[in-house]
Protein backbone atom coordinates (compact mmCIF):
# COMPACT_ATOMS: atom_id res chain seq x y z
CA UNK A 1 0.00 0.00 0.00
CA UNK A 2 2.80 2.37 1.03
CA UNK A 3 4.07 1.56 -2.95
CA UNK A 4 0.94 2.12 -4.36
CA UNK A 5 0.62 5.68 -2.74
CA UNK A 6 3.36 7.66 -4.35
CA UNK A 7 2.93 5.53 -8.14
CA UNK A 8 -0.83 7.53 -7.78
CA UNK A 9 0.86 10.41 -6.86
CA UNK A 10 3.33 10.24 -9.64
CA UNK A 11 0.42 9.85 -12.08
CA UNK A 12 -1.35 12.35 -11.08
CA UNK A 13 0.92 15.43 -10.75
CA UNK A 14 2.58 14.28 -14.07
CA UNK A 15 0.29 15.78 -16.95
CA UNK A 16 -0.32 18.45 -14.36
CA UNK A 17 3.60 19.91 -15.13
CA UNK A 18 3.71 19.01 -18.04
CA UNK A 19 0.62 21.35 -18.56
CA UNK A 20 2.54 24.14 -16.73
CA UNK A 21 5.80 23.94 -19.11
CA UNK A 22 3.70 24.55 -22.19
CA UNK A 23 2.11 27.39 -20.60
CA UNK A 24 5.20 29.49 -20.31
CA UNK A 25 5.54 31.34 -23.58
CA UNK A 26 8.69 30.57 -26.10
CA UNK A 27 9.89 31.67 -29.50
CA UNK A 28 9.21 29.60 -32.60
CA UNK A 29 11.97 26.74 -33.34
CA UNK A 30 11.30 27.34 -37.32
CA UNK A 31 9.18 30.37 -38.63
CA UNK A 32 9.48 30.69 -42.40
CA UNK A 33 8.08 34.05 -43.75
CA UNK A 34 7.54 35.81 -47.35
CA UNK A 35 7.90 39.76 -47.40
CA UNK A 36 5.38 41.68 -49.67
CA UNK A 37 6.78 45.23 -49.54
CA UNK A 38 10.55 44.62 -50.79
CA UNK A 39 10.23 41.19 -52.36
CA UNK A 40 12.43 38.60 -50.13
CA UNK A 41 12.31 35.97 -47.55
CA UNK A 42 12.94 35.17 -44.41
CA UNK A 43 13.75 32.07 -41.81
CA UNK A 44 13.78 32.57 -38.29
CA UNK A 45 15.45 30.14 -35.90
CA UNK A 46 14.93 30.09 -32.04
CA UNK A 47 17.25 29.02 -29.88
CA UNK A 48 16.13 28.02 -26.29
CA UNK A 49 12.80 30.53 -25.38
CA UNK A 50 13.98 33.96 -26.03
CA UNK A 51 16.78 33.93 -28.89
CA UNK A 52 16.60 33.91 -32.22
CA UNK A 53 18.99 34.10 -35.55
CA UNK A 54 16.27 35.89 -38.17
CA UNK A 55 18.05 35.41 -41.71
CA UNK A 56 16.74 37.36 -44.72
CA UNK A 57 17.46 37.99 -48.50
CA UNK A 58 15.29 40.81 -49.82
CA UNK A 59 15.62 43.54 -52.32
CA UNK A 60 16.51 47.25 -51.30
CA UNK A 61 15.72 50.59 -52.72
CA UNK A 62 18.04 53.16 -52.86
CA UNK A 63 17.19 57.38 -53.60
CA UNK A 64 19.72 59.44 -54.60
CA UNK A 65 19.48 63.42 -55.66
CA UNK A 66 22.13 65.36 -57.02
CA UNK A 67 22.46 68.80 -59.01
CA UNK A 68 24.27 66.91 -61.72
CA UNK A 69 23.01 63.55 -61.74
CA UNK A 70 19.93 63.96 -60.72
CA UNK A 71 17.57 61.74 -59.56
CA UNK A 72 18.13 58.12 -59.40
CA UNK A 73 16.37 55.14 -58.00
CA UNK A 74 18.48 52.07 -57.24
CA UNK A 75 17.51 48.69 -56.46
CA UNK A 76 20.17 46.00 -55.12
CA UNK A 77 19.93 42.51 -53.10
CA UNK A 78 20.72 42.85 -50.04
CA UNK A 79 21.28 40.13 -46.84
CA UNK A 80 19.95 40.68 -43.38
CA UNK A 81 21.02 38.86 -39.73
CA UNK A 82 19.79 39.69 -36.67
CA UNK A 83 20.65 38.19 -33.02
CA UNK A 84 17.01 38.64 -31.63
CA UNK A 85 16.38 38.18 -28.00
CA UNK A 86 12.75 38.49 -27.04
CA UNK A 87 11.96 40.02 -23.89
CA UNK A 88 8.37 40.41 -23.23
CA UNK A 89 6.72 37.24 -24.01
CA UNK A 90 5.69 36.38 -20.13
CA UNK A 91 4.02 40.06 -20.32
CA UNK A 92 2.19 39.50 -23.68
CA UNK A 93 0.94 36.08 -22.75
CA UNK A 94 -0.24 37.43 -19.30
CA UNK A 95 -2.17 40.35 -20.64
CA UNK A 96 -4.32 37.26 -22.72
CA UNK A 97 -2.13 38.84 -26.24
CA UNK A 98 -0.61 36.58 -28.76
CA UNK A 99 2.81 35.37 -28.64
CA UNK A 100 2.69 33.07 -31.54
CA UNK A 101 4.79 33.55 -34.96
CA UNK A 102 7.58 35.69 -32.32
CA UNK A 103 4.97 38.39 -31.56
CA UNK A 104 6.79 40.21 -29.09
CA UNK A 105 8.94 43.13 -28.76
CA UNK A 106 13.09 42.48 -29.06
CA UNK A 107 16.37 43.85 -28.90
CA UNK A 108 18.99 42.69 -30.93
CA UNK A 109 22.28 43.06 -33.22
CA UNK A 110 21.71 43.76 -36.76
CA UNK A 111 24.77 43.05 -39.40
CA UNK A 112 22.86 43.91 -43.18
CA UNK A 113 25.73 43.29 -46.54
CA UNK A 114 24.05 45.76 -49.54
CA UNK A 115 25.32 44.34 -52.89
CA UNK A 116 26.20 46.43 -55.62
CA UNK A 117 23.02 47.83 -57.25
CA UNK A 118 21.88 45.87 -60.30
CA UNK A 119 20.58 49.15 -62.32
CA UNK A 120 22.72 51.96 -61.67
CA UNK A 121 24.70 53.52 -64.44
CA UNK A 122 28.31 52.93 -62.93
CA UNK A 123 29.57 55.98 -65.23
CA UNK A 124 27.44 58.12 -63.41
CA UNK A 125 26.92 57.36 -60.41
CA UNK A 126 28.72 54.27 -59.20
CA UNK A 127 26.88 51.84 -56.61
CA UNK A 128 29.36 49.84 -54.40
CA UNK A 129 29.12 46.92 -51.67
CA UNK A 130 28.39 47.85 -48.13
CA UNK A 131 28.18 46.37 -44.76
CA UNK A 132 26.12 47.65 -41.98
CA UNK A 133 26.57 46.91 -38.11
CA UNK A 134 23.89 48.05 -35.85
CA UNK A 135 21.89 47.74 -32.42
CA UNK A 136 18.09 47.27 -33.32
CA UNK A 137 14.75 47.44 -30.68
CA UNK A 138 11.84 46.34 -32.84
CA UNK A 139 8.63 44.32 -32.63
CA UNK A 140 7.07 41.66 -34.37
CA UNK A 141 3.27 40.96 -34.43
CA UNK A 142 2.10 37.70 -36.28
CA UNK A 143 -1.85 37.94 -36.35
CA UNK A 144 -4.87 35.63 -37.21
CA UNK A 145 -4.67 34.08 -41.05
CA UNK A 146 -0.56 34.26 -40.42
CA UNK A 147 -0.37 37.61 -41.86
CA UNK A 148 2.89 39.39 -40.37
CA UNK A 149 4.60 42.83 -39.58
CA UNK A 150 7.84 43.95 -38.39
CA UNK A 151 9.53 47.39 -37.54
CA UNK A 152 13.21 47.40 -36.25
CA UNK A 153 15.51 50.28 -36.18
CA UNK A 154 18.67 52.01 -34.26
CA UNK A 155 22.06 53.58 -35.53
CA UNK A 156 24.48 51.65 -37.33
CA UNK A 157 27.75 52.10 -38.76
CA UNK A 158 28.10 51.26 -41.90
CA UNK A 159 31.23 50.50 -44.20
CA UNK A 160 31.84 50.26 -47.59
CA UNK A 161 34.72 50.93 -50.20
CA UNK A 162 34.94 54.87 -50.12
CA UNK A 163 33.65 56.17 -46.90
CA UNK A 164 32.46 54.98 -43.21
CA UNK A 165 30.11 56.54 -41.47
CA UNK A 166 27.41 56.74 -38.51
CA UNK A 167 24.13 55.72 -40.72
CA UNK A 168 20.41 55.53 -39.66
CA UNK A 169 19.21 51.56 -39.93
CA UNK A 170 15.23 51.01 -40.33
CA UNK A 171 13.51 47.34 -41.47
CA UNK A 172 9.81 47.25 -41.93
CA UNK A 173 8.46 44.73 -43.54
CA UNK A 174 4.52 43.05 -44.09
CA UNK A 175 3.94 39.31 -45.52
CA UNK A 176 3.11 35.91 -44.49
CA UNK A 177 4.27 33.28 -42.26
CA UNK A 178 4.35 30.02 -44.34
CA UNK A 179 4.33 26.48 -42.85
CA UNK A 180 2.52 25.32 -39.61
């Protein structure tokens, strides 16, 4: 009898904490997204409950104005990393809001490699490779029908061929989580 006790025990709290664990609110392990605005996509990994890696190849668009060149649009690939960590998940899921698809608010390091721009006259007005390193605070809000936004943004410095400087870094983007 004294055997017996604890096994019912043991059953009984079981599915109880296991109920607990799922209620405590994580990032995604694979979240797979297509952007609208600049035409890309975009995987996000998560690493234990607040990290992520969020990998994405878009397009850019470029405006430049000049006296003697003019005006000129440019548009070149570009490649996006962030280091994401999440920090207000408990808070969202508390308040009764949704936390699934990363819908939370992060911080995060931003590292974004510009390519050479596929339809500027190089004669004119040469377009070269750059590489910007930068802080980020953004959110993320994935809503009913898996429909998606994202704003990021901080101060970066960015690097390229002919000059360095302190540059202004801002990522919004709209589209759809895909999968799941």
């Amino acid at each position: 009898m004294k055997l017996l006790h604890p096994f019912v025990l043991l059953l009984f709290f079981t599915p109880l904490t296991k109920t607990i664990a799922q209620d405590i609110p994580s990032v995604e392990k694979n979240l797979f997204k297509i952007n609208l605005l600049l035409p890309g996509v975009v995987y996000e990994h998560g690493f234990k409950t607040k990290n992520t890696l969020y990998s994405e190849i878009s397009m850019g668009i470029g405006y430049q104005t000049s006296s003697f060149q003019g005006n000129n649009w440019s548009f070149y690939p570009t490649i996006n990393e962030q280091f994401r960590h999440y920090y207000n998940l408990e808070k969202r899921a508390g308040k009764g809001k949704r936390t699934a698809g990363n819908s939370g608010n992060f911080y995060g390091l931003n590292a974004i490699y510009y390519f050479e721009s596929i339809n500027s006259n190089t004669y004119v007005s040469p377009s070269d490779p750059s590489l910007t390193i930068a802080p980020v605070w953004g959110f993320q809000r994935t809503y009913k029908h898996k429909f998606n936004l994202n704003l990021n943004g901080g101060v970066g410095y960015n690097v390229s061929k002919d000059e360095n400087e302190f540059v202004p870094v801002l990522n919004f983007t709209l589209g759809w989580v895909i999968g799941k």
